[in-house]
Structures are given as structure tokens and as C-alpha cells.
Protein backbone atom coordinates (compact mmCIF):
# COMPACT_ATOMS: atom_id res chain seq x y z
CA UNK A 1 -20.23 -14.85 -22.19
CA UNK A 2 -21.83 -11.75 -20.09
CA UNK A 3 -21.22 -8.43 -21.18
CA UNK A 4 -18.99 -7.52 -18.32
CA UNK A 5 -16.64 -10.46 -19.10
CA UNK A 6 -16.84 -9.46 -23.16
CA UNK A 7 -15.81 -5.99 -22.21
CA UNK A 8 -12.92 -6.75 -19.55
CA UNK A 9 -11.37 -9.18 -21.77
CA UNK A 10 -11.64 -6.58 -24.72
CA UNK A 11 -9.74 -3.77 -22.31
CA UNK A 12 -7.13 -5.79 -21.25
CA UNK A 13 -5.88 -5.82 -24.75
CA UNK A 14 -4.43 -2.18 -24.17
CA UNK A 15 -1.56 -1.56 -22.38
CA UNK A 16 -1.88 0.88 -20.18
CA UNK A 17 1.29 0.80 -17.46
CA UNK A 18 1.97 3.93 -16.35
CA UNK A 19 5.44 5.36 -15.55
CA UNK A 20 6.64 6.65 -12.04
CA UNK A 21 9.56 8.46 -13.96
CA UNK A 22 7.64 9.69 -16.54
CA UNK A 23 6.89 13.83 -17.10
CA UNK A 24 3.89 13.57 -19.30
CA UNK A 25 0.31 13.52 -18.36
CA UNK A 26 -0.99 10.42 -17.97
CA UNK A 27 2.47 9.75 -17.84
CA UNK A 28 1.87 7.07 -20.95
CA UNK A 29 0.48 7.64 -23.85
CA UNK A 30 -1.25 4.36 -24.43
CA UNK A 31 -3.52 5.72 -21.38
CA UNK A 32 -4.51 8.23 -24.07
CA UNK A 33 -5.30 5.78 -26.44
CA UNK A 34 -7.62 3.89 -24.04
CA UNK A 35 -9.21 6.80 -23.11
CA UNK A 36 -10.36 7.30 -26.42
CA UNK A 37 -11.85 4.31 -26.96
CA UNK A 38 -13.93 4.79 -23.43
CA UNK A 39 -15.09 7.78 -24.50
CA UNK A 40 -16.59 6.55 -27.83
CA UNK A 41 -17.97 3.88 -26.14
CA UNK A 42 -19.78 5.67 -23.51
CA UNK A 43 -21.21 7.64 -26.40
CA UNK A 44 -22.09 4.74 -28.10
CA UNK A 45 -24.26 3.31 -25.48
CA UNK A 46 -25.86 7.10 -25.18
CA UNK A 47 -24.63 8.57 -22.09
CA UNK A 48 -24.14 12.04 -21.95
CA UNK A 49 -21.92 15.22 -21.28
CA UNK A 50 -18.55 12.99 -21.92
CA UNK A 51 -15.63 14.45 -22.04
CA UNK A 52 -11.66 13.69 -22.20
CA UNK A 53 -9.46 16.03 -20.93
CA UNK A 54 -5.82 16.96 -21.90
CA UNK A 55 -4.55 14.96 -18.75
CA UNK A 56 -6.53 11.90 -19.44
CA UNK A 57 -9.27 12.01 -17.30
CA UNK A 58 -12.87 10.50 -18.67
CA UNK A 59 -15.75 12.13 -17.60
CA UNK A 60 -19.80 11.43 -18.57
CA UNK A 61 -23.28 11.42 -17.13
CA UNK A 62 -26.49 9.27 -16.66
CA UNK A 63 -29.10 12.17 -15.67
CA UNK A 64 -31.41 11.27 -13.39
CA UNK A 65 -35.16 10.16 -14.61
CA UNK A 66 -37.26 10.63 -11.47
CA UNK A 67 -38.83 14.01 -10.45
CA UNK A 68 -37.88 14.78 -6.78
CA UNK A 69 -34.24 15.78 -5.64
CA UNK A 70 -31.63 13.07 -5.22
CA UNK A 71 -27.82 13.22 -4.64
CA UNK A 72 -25.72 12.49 -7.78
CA UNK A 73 -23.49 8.99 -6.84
CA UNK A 74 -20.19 8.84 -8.94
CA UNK A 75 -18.80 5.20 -9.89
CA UNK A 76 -15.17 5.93 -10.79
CA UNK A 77 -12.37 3.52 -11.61
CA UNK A 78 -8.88 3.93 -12.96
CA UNK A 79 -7.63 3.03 -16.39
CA UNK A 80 -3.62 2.37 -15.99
CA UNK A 81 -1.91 -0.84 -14.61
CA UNK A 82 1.18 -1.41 -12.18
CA UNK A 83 4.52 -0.57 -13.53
CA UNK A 84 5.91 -3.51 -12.36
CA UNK A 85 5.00 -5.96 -14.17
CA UNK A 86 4.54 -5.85 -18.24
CA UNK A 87 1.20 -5.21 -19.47
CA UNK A 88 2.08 -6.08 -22.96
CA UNK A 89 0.04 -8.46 -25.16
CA UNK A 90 -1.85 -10.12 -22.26
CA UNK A 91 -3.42 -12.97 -23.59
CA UNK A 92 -5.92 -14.22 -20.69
CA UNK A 93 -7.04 -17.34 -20.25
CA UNK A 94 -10.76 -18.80 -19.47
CA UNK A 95 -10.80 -21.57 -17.00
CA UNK A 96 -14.46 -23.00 -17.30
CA UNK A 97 -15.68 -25.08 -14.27
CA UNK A 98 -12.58 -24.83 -12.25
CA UNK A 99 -12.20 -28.60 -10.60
CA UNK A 100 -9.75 -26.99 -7.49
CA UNK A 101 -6.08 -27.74 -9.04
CA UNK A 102 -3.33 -26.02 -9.85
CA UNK A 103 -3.51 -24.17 -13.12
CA UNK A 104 -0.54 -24.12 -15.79
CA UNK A 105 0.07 -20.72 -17.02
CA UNK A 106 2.74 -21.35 -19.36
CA UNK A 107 3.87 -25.31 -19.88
CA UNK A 108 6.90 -23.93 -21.73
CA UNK A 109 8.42 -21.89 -18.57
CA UNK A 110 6.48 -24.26 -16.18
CA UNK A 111 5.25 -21.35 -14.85
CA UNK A 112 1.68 -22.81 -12.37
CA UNK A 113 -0.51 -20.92 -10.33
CA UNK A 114 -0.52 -23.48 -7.27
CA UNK A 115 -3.17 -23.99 -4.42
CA UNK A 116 -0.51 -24.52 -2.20
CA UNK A 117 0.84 -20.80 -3.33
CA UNK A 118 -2.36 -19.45 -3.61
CA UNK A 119 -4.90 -21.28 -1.50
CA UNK A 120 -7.70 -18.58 -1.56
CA UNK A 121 -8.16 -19.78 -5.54
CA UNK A 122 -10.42 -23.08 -4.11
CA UNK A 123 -12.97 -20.49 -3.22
CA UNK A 124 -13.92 -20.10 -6.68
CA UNK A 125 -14.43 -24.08 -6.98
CA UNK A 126 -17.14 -24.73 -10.36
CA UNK A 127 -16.82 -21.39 -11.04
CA UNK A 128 -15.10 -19.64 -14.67
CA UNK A 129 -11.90 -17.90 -14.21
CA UNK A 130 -9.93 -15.17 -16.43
CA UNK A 131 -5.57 -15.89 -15.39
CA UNK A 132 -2.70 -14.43 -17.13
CA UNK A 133 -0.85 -16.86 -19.70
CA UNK A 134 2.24 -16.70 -16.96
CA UNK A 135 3.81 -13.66 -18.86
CA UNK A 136 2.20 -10.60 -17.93
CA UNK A 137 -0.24 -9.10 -15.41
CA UNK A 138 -3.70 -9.46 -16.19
CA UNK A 139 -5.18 -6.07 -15.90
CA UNK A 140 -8.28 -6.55 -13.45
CA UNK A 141 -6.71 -4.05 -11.28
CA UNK A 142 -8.87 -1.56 -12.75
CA UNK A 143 -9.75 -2.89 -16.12
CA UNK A 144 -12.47 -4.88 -14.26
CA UNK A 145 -13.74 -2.02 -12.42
CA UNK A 146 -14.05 -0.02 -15.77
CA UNK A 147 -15.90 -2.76 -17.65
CA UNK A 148 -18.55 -3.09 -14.22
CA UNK A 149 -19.24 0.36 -14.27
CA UNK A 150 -20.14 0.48 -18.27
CA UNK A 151 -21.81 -2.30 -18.05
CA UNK A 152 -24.14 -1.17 -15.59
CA UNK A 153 -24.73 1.99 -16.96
CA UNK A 154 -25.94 0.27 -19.88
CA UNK A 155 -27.71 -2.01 -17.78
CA UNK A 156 -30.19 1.55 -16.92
CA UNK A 157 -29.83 2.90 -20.26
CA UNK A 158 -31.17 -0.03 -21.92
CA UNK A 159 -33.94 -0.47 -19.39
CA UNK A 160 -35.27 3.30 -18.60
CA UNK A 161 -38.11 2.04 -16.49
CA UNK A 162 -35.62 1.39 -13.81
CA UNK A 163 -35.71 4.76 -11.27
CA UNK A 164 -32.30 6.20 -10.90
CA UNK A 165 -31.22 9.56 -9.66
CA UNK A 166 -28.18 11.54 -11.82
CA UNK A 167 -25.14 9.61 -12.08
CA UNK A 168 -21.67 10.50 -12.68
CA UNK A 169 -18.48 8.39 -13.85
CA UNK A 170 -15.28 9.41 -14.37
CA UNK A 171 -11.89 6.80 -15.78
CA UNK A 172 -8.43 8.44 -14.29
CA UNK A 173 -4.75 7.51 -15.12
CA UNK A 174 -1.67 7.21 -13.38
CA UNK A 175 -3.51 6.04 -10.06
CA UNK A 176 -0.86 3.21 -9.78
CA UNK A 177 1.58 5.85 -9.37
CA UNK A 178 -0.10 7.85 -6.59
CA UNK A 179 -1.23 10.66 -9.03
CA UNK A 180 -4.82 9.69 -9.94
CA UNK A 181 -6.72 12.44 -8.35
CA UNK A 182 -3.68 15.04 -9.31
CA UNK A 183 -6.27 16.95 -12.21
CA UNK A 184 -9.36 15.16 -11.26
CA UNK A 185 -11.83 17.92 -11.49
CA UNK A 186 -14.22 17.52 -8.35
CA UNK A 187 -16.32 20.64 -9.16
CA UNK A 188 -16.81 19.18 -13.01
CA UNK A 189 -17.69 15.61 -11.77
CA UNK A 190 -20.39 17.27 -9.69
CA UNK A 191 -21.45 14.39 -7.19
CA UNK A 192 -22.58 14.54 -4.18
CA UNK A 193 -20.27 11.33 -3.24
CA UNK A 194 -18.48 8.78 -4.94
CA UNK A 195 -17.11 4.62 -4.89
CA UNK A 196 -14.08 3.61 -6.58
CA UNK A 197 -14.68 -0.13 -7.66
CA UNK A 198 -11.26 -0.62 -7.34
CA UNK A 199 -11.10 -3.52 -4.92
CA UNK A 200 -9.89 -7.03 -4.56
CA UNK A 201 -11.87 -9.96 -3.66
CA UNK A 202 -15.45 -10.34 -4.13
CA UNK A 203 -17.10 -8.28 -0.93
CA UNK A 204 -14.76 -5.93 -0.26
CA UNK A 205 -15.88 -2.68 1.21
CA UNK A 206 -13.38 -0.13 2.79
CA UNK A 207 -13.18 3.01 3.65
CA UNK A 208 -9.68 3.21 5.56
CA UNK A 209 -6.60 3.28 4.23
CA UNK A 210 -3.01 3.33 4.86
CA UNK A 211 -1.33 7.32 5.48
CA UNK A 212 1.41 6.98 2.67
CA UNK A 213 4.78 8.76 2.02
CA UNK A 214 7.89 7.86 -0.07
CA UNK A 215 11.51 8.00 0.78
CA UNK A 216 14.50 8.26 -2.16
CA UNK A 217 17.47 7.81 -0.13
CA UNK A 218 20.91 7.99 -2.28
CA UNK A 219 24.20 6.47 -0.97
CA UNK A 220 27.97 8.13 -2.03
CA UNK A 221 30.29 6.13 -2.36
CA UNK A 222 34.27 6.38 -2.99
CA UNK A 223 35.63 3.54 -5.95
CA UNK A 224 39.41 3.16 -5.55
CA UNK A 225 41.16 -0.31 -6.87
CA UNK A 226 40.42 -3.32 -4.51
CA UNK A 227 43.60 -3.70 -4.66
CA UNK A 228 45.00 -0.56 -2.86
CA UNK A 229 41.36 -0.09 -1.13
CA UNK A 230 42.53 -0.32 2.56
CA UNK A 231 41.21 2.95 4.63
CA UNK A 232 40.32 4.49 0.98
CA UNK A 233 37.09 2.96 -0.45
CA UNK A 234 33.56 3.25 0.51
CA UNK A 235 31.59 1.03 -0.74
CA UNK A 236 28.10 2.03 -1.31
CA UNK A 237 26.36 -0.67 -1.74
CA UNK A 238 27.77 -1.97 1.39
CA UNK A 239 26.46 0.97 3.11
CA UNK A 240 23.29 0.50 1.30
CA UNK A 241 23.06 -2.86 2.97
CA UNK A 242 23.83 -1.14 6.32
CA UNK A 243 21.15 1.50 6.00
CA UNK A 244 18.52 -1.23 5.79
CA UNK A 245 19.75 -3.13 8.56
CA UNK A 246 18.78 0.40 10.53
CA UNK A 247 15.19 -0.34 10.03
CA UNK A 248 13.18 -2.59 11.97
CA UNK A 249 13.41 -5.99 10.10
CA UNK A 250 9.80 -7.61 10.70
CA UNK A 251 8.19 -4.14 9.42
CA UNK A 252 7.97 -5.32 5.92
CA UNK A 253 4.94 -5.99 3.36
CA UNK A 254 5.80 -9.91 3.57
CA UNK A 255 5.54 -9.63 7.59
CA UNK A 256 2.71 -7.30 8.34
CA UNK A 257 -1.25 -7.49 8.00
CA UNK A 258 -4.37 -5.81 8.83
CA UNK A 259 -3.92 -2.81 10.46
CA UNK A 260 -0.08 -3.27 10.75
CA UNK A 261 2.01 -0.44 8.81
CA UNK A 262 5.34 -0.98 7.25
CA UNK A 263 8.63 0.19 5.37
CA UNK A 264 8.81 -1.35 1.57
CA UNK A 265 12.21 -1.22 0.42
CA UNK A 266 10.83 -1.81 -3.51
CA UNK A 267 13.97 -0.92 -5.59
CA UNK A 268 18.11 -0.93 -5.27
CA UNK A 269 20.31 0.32 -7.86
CA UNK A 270 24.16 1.08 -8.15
CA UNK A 271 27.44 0.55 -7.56
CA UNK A 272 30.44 1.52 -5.35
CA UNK A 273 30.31 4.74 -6.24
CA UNK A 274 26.67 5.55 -5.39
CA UNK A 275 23.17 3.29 -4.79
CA UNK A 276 19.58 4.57 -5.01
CA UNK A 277 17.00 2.67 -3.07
CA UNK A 278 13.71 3.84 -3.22
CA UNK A 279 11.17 3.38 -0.07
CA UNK A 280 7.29 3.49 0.64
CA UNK A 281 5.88 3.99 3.90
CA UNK A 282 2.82 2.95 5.30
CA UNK A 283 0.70 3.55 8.57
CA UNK A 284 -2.79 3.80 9.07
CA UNK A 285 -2.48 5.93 12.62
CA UNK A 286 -0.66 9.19 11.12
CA UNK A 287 1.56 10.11 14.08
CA UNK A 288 3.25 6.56 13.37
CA UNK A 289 3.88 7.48 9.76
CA UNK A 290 5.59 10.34 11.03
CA UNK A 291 7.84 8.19 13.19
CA UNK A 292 8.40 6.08 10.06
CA UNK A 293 9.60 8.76 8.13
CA UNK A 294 12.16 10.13 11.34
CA UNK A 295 13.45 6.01 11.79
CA UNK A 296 14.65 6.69 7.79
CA UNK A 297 15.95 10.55 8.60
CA UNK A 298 17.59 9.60 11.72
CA UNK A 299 19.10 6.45 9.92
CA UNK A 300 20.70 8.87 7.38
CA UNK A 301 22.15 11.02 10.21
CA UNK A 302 24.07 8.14 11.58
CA UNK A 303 25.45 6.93 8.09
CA UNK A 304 26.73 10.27 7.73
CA UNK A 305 28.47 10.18 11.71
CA UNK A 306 29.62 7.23 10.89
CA UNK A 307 30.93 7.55 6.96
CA UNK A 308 31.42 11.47 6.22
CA UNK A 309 28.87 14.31 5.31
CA UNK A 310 26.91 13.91 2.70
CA UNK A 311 27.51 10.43 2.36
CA UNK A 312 23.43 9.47 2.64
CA UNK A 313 20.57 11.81 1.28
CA UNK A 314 16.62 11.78 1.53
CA UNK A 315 14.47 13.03 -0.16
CA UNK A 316 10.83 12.37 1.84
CA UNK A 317 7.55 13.00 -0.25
CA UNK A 318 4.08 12.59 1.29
CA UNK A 319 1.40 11.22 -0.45
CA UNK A 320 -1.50 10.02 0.63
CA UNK A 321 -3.71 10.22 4.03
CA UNK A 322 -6.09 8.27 5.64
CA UNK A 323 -9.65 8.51 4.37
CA UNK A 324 -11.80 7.77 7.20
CA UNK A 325 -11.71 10.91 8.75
CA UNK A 326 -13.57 12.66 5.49
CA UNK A 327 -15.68 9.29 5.38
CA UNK A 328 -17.04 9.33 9.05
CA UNK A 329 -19.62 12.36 8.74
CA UNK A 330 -21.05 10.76 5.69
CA UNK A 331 -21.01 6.86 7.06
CA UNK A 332 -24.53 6.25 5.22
CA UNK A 333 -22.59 5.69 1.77
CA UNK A 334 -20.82 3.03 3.36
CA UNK A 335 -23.79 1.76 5.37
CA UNK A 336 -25.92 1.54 1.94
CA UNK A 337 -22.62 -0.32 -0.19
CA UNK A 338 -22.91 -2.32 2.46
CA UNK A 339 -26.73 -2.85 2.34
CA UNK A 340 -26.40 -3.58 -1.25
CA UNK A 341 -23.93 -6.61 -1.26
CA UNK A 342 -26.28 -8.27 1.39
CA UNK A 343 -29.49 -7.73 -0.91
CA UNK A 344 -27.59 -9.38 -3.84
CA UNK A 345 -26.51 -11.99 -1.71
CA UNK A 346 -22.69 -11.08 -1.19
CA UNK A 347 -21.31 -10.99 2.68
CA UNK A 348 -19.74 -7.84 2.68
CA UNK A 349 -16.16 -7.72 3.92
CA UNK A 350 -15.06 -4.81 5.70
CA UNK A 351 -11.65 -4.21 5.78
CA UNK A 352 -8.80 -1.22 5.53
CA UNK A 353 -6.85 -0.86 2.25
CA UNK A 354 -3.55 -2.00 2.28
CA UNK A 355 -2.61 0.49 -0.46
CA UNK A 356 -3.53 3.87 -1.88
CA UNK A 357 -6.57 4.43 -3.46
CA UNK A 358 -7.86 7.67 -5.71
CA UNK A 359 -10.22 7.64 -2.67
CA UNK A 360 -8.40 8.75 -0.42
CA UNK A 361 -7.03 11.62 -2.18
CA UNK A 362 -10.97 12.59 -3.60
CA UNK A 363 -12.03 12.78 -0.02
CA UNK A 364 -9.82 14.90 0.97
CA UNK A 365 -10.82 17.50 -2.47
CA UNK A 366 -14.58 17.03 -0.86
CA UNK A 367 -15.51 13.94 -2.38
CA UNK A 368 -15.97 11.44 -0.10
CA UNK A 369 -15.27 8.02 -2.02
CA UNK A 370 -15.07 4.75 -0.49
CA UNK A 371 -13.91 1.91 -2.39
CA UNK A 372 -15.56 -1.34 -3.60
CA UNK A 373 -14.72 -4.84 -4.84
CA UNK A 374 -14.14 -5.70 -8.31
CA UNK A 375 -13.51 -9.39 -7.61
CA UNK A 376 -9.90 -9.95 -8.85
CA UNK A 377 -7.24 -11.55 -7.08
CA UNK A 378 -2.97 -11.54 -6.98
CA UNK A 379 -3.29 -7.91 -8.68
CA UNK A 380 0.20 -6.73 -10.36
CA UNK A 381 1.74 -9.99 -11.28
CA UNK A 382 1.32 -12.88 -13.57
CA UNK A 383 -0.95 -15.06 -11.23
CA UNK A 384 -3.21 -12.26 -11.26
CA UNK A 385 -6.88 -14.03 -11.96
CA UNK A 386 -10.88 -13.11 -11.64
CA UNK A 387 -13.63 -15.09 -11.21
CA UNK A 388 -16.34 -14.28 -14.02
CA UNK A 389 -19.07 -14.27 -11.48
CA UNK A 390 -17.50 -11.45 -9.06
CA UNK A 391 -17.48 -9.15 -12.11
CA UNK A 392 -21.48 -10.06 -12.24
CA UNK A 393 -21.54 -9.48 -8.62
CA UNK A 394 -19.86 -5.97 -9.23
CA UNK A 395 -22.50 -4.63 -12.03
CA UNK A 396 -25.07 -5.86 -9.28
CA UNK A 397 -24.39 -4.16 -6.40
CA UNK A 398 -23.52 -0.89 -8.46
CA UNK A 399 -27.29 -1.59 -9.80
CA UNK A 400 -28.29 -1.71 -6.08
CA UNK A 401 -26.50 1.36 -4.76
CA UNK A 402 -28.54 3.28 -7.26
CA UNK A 403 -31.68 1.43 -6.31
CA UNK A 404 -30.97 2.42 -2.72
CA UNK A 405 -30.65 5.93 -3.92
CA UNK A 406 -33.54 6.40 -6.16
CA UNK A 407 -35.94 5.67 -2.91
């Protein structure tokens, strides 16, 4: 077993989810706890200035050991996992030699990751894969990128003939929350530029992604008996329903790709008396995003026409932007991620994110930060899996970048 794949399978032992609802910072204390641990650990493999802030954030350097000027690269990856599914005791599995079936999780629940489900899984044909047991997530959305970043580092520590320039690393929480960058300290990290290895499948290399915002809309409702209901009760659930049926039906996550955006209905709770549903909005051109987000205003103006004043609320919250504009100036860092998958024999695949990223948010503070694979697949769900060999693939081309960097 490689390092990388040791390391990964040791992480995903902590639970990390992080919680939307939450007031602390991270917003679990188990990220804390994790935290810790990558902090001793970078000190035991003898990197330097680490540090772990009150918020969570892990911080250390790799100072450069060749003479002349170079820019300080930053490899940073984030330590939390989705809140939606349980993070709990995962228990991964080791499929050696996968022969290109489906793969029982759990024989007891009958719970099977299926080719027919999940057809992009015959890729990795005669090749080792890490899967959930069927109960939880796995945790290679970041864990992975964590344990490819540590291992390379140790990778140049342990060999210090290999020419590097400075190097900077840094673990955040909460980034599946949209608040990974909220105390990351740009001037402290002191690169000149930055990758998250946050990605998906092996080759990824992007430096778009979506413009993001999020809509809590609440619905009030009026309970009387059913019985004696007639020209009395509003039911809002019912108008809940009716909301939704305002927005354009085919603009969802399950019908959109690429560069498509979309409204993601991802939570709807209540009764008669009152319903929260919670929104995200997506859009890679901004001026759409701000259509999005009048579609949802205007659709709460004509609940209230139609039901009464103050029947249907919003509260709008932007989050994210596009990164590519704070990319574009500084296109060699993608240009040279990009060199470095080819010269390890990976065909890059460039691509926007279909999510939020720390990225995004760290170019915008003046660190531009495009994001790379870390070879996992299915992230935030129980047929979550990685192929052993992408994680290799990971330490290699962050071994390349530097390469690239010390010339």
C-alpha cells in the first residue's frame, strides 16, 4: 500500500461534516480535532512555520532550496465533508483488481454500486479501488486532496536533492458550506498563486466556476380544521408546491450540464402553517444569475398578489463568483498544471466546476487558485469511490508543478 493510500484511508476515520446551521468556527468541532492531528503530522515529517489558527485553518511551509528568486506555489485542500450525508465511522473498502462488475456495498441492505448506475466505474478496469461500505460517504472529497499534498511534501523532504522553490500549504474547514476562504489569511499564506486539489476525476483541471447565490424562501400559512376549511385555510405546503411550479422545470441539477446553470431546490420543511425551502443558484455568465435570483423574487411577488401580504419571504445571499476573470491575467498557472498532467502521462481534462470551490473565493482576496483533480468519484454519497492510482497520479503532478517551477 502507497503512502498516499495509507494516509487517506487513515483521515477518513475522522468525521469531519460541517454544519450549515452551525455558529461556531469551523462550524464542527471534530474539524478541530483533525486539524490537530495535521498539524503534528506536518511537523513530524519536518516542515516548517505550521500553524493552527482559532478558526481552523492549517498553515505550514517547505522553503525553497535553490538560490535565485522563484514564486512561492500554495497546494491547499479542505478538511470537512458534505453535510448531507453521514460521515460517521466510514469503514472503506479495497477492491483489488477490479474485474468491471457491480460492487456490493452492503449485502445486508442490498445496497450495490451498479455499472448500469454508474458506468464511468469500468474506466478503472484492473485497477484498486477505495468505496464506502453503503452507509456513509467516503470522504475523498477533500480527504484525498489532503493526503496528496502531504505526501508529496514528504516526497521533497525526504529527497532534498530535488530543486524546489518555497512552498506553501494551507487545510481549511467549512468549504462544503461556502465559508472556506471566510478567515483564510492570504497575506499569512504568502504565495504568489495557489491550486486547490479538490477535484473529481483523474485529469481534471478548471479554472471556471459557477457564480453562486442562495435563496431561503418561507411560506405562511393559515391551519383551520379541514373540516370547516372552505375560503379559510391556506395551506402552505400547497403553496410551497405552487412556488416551485413558478420556476422553469428543466433548470434543475438532474437536467443541466456543462456550462448550463440551474435552480436546486435542496430542502422542504413544514406544515400548513408555514414551509421553508431552501434554494441554490447557479450560473456561470453573472448577468444570468442575476435573472435567477429576480425569477425567485418576482415568484414571491405573485404568491403574495395572489394569497395576501406577507404570505412568501426571501431572503437572497450571494456567495460565490466566477473565477476566471482573476485567473485570465495569470493563465501560465493553468498552462503549467496542464503541462504537468501530460509529462506524467495524464490527458488533462479541462472543464468548468459545477460547484463552488475555495478557489474562487481566494482569487478574488488576490490569490489566484485554480483547482485540480484528486481522482475520486460520486463525491457526497455512499457510492462515493477512488481509484488508488489517481491518488498516485495526484502526488505526481503536484511533484511536477514544482518541477516546472524550480526551472
Amino acid at each position: 500500500m502507497t503512502k498516499v493510500v495509507e494516509r487517506f484511508l487513515r483521515y477518513v476515520k475522522y468525521d469531519t461534516k460541517s454544519d450549515e446551521e452551525s455558529t461556531l468556527k469551523p462550524s464542527t468541532k471534530n474539524q478541530l480535532v483533525f486539524a490537530k492531528s495535521l498539524a503534528d503530522e506536518l511537523t513530524e515529517i519536518g516542515l516548517s512555520d505550521i500553524s493552527l489558527d482559532e478558526n481552523g485553518y492549517v498553515m505550514a511551509t517547505l522553503y525553497s532550496n535553490i538560490e535565485k528568486a522563484l514564486p512561492a506555489v500554495g497546494f491547499i485542500a479542505h478538511m470537512d465533508t458534505s453535510p448531507d450525508m453521514s460521515g460517521t465511522n466510514v469503514n472503506p473498502k479495497l477492491i483489488e483488481n477490479y474485474d468491471g462488475k457491480d460492487i456490493i456495498l452492503d449485502a445486508e441492505e442490498n445496497i450495490i454500486l451498479k455499472t448500469e448506475e454508474f458506468p464511468d466505474i469500468k474506466n478503472y478496469i484492473g485497477q484498486t479501488l477505495i468505496t464506502t461500505d453503503g452507509t456513509t460517504l467516503l470522504g475523498a472529497d477533500d480527504k484525498a486532496g489532503i493526503a496528496e499534498i502531504i505526501s508529496a511534501m514528504e516526497e521533497l523532504i525526504n529527497h532534498p536533492d530535488i530543486p524546489h522553490g518555497t512552498i506553501k500549504i494551507a487545510f481549511t474547514p467549512d468549504e462544503e458550506i461556502g465559508a472556506g476562504a471566510d478567515a483564510f489569511d492570504v497575506e499569512k499564506f504568502a504565495a504568489d498563486f495557489a491550486y486547490t486539489i479538490d477535484g473529481g476525476t483523474i485529469g481534471e483541471l478548471e479554472y471556471e466556476n459557477f457564480n453562486a447565490s442562495k435563496a431561503k424562501v418561507t411560506i405562511k400559512g393559515r391551519n383551520v380544521h379541514p373540516g370547516s376549511a372552505k375560503n379559510k385555510m391556506k395551506n402552505a405546503v400547497l403553496i410551497g408546491h405552487e412556488f416551485q411550479s413558478m420556476l422553469p422545470q428543466d433548470e434543475t441539477p438532474a437536467n443541466t450540464e456543462g456550462y448550463e446553470g440551474f435552480f436546486h431546490l435542496d430542502s422542504f420543511n413544514g406544515n400548513v402553517e408555514q414551509v421553508h425551502m431552501s434554494y441554490i443558484i447557479r450560473d456561470f455568465n453573472l448577468e444570468h444569475l442575476q435573472t435567477r435570483k429576480s425569477l425567485i423574487s418576482d415568484a414571491v411577488n405573485q404568491i403574495n398578489l395572489k394569497y395576501g401580504e406577507d404570505t412568501a419571504s426571501v431572503e437572497l445571499k450571494d456567495q460565490y463568483l466566477n473565477m476566471k476573470e482573476k485567473i485570465k491575467p495569470v493563465m501560465h498557472i493553468v498552462d503549467n498544471a496542464k503541462l504537468a498532467m501530460e509529462q506524467v502521462g495524464i490527458k488533462p481534462l479541462i472543464r468548468p466546476i459545477r460547484g463552488g470551490t475555495d478557489g474562487s473565493r481566494l482569487s478574488y482576496m488576490g490569490l489566484p487558485t485554480p483547482n485540480i483533480f484528486t481522482g475520486g468519484e460520486n463525491f457526497h454519497g455512499r457510492f462515493e469511490y477512488i481509484p488508488a492510482f489517481a491518488m498516485e497520479k495526484a502526488v505526481e503532478v503536484i511533484l511536477k508543478i514544482v518541477e516546472i517551477y524550480s526551472k
